[in-house]
C-alpha atoms as a PDB file:
ATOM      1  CA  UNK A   1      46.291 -84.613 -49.776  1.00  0.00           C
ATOM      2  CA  UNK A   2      48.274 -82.314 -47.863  1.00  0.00           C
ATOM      3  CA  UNK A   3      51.563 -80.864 -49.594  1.00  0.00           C
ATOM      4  CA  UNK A   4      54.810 -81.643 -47.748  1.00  0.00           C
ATOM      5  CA  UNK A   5      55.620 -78.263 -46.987  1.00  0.00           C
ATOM      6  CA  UNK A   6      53.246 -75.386 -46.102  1.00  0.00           C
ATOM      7  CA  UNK A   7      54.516 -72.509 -47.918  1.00  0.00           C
ATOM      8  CA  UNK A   8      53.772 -68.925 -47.661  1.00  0.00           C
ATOM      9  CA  UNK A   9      51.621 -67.058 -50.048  1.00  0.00           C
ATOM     10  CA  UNK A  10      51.140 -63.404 -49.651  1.00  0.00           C
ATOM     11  CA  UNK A  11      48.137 -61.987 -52.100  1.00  0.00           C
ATOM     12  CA  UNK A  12      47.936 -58.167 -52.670  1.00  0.00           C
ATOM     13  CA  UNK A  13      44.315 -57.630 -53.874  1.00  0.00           C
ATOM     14  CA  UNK A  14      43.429 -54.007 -54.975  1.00  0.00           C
ATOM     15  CA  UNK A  15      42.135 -52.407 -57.985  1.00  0.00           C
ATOM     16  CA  UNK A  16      44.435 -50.938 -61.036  1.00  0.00           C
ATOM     17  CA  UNK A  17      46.747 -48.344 -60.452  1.00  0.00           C
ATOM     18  CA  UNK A  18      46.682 -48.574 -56.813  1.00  0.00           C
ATOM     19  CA  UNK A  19      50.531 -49.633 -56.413  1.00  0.00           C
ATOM     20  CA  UNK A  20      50.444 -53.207 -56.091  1.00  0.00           C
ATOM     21  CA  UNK A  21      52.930 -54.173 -58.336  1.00  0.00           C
ATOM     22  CA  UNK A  22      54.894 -51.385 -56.442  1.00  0.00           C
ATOM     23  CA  UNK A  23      55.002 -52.608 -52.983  1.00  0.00           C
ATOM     24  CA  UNK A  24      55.341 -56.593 -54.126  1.00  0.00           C
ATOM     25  CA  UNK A  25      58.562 -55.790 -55.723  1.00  0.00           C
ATOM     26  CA  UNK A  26      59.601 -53.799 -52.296  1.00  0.00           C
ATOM     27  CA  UNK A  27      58.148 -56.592 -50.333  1.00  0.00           C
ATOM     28  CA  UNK A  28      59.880 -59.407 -52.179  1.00  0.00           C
ATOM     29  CA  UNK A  29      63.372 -57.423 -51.112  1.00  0.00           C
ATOM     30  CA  UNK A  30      62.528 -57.438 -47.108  1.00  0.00           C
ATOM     31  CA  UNK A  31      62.072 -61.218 -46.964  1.00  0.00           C
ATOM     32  CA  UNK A  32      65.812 -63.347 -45.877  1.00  0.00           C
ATOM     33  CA  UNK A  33      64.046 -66.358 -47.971  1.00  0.00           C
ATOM     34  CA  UNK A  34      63.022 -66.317 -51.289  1.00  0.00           C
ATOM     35  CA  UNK A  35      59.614 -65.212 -52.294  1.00  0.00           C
ATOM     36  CA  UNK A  36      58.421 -65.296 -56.294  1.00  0.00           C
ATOM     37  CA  UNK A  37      56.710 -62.275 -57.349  1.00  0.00           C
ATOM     38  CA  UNK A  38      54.074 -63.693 -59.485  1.00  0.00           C
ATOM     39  CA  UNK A  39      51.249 -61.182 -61.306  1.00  0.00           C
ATOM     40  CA  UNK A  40      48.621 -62.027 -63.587  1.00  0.00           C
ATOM     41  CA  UNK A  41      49.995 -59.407 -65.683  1.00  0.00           C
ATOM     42  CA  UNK A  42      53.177 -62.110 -66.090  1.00  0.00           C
ATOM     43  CA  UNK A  43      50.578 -64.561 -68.063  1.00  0.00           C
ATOM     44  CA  UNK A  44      49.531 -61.662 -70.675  1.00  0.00           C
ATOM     45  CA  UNK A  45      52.624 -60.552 -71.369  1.00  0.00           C
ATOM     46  CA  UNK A  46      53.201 -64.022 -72.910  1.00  0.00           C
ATOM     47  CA  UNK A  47      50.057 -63.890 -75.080  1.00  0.00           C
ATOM     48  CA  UNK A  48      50.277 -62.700 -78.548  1.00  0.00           C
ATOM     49  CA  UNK A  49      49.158 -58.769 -79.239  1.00  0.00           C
ATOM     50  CA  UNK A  50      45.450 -59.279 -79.802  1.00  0.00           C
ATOM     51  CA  UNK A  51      44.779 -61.069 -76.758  1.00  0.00           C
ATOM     52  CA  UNK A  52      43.302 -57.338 -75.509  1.00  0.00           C
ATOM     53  CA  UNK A  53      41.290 -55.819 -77.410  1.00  0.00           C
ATOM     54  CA  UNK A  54      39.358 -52.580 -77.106  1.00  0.00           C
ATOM     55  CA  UNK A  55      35.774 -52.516 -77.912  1.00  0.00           C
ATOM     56  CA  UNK A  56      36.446 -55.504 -80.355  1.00  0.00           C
ATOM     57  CA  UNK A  57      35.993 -59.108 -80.071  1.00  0.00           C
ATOM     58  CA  UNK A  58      38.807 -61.188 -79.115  1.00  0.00           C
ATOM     59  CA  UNK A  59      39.201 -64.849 -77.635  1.00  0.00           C
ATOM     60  CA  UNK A  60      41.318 -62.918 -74.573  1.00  0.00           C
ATOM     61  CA  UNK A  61      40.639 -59.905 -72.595  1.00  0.00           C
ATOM     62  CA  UNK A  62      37.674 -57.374 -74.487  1.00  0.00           C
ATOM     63  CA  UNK A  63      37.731 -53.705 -72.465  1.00  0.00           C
ATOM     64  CA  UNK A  64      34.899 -51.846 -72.956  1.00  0.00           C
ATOM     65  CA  UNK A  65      33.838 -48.160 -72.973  1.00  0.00           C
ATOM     66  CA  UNK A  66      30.556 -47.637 -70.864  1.00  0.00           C
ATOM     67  CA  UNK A  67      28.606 -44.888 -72.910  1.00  0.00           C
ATOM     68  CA  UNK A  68      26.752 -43.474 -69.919  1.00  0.00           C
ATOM     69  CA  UNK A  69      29.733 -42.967 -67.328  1.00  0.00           C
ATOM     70  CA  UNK A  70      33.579 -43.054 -67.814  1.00  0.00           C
ATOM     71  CA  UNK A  71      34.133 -46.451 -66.503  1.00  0.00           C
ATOM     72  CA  UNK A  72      35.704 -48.778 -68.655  1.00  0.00           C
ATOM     73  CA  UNK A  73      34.051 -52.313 -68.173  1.00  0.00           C
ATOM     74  CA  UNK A  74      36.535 -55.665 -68.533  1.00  0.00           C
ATOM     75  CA  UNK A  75      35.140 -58.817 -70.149  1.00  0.00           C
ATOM     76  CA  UNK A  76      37.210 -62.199 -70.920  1.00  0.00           C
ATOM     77  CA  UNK A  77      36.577 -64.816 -74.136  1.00  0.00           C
ATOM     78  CA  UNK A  78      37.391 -68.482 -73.721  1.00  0.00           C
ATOM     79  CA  UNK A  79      41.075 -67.588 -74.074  1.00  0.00           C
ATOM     80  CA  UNK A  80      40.883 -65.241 -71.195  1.00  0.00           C
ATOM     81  CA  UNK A  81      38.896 -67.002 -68.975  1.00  0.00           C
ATOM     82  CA  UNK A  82      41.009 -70.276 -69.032  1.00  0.00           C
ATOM     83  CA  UNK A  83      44.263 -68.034 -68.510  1.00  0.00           C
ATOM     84  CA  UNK A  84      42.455 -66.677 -65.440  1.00  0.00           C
ATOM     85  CA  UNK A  85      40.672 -69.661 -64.232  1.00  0.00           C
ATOM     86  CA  UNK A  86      44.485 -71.179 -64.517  1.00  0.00           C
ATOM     87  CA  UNK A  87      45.631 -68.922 -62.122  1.00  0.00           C
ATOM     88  CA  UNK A  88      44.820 -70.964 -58.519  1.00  0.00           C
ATOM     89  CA  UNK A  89      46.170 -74.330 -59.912  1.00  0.00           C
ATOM     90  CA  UNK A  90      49.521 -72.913 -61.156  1.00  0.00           C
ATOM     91  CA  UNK A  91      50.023 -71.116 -57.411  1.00  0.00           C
ATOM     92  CA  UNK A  92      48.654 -74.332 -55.779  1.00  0.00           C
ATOM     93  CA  UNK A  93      51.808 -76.520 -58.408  1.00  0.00           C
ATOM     94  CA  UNK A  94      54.501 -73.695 -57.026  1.00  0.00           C
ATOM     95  CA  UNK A  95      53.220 -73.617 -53.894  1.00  0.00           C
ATOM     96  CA  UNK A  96      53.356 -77.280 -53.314  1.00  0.00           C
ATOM     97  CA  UNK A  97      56.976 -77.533 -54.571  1.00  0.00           C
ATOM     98  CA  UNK A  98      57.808 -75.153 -51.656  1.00  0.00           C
ATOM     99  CA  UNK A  99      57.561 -71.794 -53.086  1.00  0.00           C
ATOM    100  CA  UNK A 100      56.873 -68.856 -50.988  1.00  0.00           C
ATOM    101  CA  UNK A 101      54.792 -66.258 -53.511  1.00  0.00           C
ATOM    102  CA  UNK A 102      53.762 -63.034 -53.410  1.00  0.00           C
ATOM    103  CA  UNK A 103      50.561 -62.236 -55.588  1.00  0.00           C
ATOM    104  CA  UNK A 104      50.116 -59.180 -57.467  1.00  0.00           C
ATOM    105  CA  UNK A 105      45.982 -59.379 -58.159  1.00  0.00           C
ATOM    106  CA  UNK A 106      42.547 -57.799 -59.092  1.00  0.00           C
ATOM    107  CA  UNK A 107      40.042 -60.536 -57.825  1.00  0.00           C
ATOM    108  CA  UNK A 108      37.693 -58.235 -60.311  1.00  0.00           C
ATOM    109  CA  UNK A 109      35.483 -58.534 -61.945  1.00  0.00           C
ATOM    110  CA  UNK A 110      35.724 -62.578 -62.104  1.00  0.00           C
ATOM    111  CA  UNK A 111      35.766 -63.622 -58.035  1.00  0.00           C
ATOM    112  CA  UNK A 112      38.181 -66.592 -58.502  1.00  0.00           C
ATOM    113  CA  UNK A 113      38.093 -66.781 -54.630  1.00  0.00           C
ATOM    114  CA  UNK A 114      36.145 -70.035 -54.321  1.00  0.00           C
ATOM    115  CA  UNK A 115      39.181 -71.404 -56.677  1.00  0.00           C
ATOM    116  CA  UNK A 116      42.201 -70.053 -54.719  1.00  0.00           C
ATOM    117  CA  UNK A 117      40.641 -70.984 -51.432  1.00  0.00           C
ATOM    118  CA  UNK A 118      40.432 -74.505 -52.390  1.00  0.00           C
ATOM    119  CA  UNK A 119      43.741 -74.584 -54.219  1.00  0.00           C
ATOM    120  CA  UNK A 120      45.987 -73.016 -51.558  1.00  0.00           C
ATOM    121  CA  UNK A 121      44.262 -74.384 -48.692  1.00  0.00           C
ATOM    122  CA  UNK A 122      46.874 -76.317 -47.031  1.00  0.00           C
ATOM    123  CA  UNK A 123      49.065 -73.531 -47.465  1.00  0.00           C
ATOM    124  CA  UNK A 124      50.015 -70.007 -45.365  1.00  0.00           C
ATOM    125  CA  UNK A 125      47.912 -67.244 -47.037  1.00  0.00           C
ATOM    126  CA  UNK A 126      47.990 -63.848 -46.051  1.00  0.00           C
ATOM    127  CA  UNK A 127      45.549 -61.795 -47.638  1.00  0.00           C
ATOM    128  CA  UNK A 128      46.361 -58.115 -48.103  1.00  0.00           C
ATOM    129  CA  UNK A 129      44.362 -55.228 -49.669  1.00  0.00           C
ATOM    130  CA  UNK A 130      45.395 -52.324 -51.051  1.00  0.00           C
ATOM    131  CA  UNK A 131      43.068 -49.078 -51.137  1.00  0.00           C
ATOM    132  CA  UNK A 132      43.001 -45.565 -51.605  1.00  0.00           C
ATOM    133  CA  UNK A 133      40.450 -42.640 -52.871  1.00  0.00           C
ATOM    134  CA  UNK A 134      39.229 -43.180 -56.111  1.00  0.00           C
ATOM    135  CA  UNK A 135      40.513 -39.612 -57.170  1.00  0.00           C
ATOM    136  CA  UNK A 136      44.544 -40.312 -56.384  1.00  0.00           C
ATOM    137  CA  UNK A 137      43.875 -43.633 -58.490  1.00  0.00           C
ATOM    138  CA  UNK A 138      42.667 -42.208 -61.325  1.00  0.00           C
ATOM    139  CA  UNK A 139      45.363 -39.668 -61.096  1.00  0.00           C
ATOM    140  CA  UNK A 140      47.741 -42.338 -61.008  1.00  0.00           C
ATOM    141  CA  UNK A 141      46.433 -44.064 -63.709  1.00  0.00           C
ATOM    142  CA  UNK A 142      46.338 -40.851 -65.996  1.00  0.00           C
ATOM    143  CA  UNK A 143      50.087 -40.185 -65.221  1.00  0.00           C
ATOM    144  CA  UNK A 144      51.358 -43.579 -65.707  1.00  0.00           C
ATOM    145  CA  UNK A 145      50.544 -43.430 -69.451  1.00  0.00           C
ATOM    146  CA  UNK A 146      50.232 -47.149 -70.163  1.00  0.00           C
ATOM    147  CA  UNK A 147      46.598 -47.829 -67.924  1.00  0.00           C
ATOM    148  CA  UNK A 148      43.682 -47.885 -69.751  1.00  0.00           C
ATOM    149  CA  UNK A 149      41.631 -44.742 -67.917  1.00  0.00           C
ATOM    150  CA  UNK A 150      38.350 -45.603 -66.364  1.00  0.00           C
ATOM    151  CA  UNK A 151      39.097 -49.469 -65.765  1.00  0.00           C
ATOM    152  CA  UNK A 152      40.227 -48.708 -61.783  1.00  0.00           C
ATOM    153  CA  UNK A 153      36.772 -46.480 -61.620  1.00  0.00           C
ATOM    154  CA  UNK A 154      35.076 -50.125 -62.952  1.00  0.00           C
ATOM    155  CA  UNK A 155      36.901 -52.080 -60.160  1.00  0.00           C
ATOM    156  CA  UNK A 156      36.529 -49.765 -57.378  1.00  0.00           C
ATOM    157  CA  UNK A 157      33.088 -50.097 -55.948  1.00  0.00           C
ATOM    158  CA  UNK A 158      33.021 -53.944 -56.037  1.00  0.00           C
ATOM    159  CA  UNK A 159      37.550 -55.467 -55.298  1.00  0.00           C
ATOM    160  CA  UNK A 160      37.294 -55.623 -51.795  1.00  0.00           C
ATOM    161  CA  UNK A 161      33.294 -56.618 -51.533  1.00  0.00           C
ATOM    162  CA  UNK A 162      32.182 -58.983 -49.012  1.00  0.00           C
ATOM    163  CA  UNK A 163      35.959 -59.932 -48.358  1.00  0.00           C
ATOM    164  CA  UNK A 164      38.025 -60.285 -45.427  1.00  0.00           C
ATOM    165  CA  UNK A 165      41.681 -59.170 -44.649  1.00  0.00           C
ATOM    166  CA  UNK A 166      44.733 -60.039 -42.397  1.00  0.00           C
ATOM    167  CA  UNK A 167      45.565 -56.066 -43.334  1.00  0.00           C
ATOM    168  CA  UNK A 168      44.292 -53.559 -45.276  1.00  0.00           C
ATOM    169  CA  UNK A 169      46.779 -50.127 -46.482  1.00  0.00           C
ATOM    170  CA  UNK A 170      45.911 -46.695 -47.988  1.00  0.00           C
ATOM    171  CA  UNK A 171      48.750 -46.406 -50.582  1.00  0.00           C
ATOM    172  CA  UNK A 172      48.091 -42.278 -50.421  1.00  0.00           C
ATOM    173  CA  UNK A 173      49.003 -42.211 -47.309  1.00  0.00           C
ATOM    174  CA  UNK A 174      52.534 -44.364 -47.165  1.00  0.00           C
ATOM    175  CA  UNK A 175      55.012 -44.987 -50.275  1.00  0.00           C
ATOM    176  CA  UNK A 176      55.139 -48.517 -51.938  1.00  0.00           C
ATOM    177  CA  UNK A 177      58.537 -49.394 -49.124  1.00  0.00           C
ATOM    178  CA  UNK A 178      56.490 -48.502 -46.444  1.00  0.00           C
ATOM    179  CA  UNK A 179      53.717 -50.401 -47.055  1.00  0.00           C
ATOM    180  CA  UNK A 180      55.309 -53.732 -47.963  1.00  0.00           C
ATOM    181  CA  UNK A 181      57.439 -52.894 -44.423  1.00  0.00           C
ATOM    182  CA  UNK A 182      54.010 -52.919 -42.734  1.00  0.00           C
ATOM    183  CA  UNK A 183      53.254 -55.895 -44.353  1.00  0.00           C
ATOM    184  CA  UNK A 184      56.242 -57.514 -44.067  1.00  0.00           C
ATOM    185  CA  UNK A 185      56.214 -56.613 -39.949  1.00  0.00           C
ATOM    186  CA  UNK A 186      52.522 -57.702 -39.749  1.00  0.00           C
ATOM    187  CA  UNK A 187      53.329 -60.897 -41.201  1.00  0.00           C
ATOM    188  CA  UNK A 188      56.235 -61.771 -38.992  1.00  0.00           C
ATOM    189  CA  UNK A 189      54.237 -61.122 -35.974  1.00  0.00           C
ATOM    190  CA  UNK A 190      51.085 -62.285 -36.679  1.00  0.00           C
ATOM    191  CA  UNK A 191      49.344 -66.207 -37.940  1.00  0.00           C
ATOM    192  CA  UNK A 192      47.710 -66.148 -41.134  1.00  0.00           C
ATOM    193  CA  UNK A 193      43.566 -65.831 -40.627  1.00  0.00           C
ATOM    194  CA  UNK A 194      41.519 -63.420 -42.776  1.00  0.00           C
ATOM    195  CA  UNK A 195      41.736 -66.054 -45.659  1.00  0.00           C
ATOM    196  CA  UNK A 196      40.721 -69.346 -43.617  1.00  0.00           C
ATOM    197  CA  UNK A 197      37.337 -66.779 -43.057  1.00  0.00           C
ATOM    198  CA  UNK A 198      36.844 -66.190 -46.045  1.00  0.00           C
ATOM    199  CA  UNK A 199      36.763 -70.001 -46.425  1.00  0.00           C
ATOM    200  CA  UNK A 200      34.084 -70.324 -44.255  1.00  0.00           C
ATOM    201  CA  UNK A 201      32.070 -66.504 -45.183  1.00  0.00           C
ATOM    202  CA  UNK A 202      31.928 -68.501 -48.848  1.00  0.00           C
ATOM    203  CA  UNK A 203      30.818 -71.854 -47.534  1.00  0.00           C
ATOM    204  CA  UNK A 204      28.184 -69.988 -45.626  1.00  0.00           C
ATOM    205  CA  UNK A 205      26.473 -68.410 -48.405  1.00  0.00           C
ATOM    206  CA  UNK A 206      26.875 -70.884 -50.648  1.00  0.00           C
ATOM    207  CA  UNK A 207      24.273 -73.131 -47.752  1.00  0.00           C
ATOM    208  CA  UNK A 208      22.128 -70.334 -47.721  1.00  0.00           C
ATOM    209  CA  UNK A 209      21.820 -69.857 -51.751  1.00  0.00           C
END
């Protein structure tokens, strides 16, 4: 059943570090309307202290030192997984109530595409990436202080795999306002589309599997 009222969703894929959270909250200030700014990093902050661990079991969210490189590997326990696998149906509730979001994300390593897709299907989704070279990341994520170093190495080869986008940025190349202005222009001249393909890119291989 179709909700009453289409809202807007924005999602800003990219991998840690890259400035997501940075041109959401510069995005969110462009719009006239009300958008929420809604990250998964909203839903941990609520969990107690050992829901991340590192290199240690734990129910949550278990990062993990790869001996042989410097990447540092993610992995989720039950706890984890059902906070992530949550993610689609509480966007789909807000969305449905006539929310416009913005989504602060890492579709890596658990693709929760199929999920969101289905969820937010009746809805307005622009989907957004965020890129730039691996060595300004990890630069980035060495200066910040509070990123754990070599996750963003982990995510980069695989966060935008096999996915389509209304726009994709370089965040070395513009600052956080002037990407969420070409965002913000894109979307107020152009219909929503990359995510409806990805719709049908998924349905296709899933026939051919």
């Amino acid at each position: 059943m179709s909700s009453l009222h289409a809202s807007t969703i924005i999602i800003i894929n990219g991998v840690s570090s890259v400035g997501k959270t940075s041109v959401a909250t510069n995005l969110q200030g462009l719009f006239s309307t009300p958008y929420l700014n809604f990250g998964y990093d909203m839903l941990i902050e609520r969990m107690p202290k050992n829901f991340i661990a590192f290199n240690a079991d734990t129910a949550g969210m278990r990062f993990n030192q790869e001996e042989e490189s410097n990447e540092v590997s993610l992995s989720f326990g039950p706890a984890g997984m059902a906070l992530l696998k949550a993610i689609p149906n509480v966007l789909k509730g807000l969305a449905d109530a006539g929310n416009n979001i913005i989504v602060d994300i890492s579709i890596s390593p658990i693709d929760i595409m199929p999920d969101l897709i289905t969820a937010l299907q009746h809805h307005s989704v622009y989907f957004i990436a965020l890129t730039a070279p691996l060595e300004v990341i990890e630069y980035r994520e060495k200066e910040r202080g509070d990123r754990i170093v070599g996750f963003a190495r982990f995510q980069y080869a695989s966060i935008h795999h096999n996915k389509q986008y209304d726009l994709m940025l370089d965040t070395s190349c513009s600052t956080p306002y002037e990407c969420a202005q070409k965002i913000y222009e894109f979307i107020l001249r152009n219909p929503a589309l990359a995510f409806m393909k990805n719709s049908m890119q998924k349905s296709q291989d899933t026939s051919l599997s």
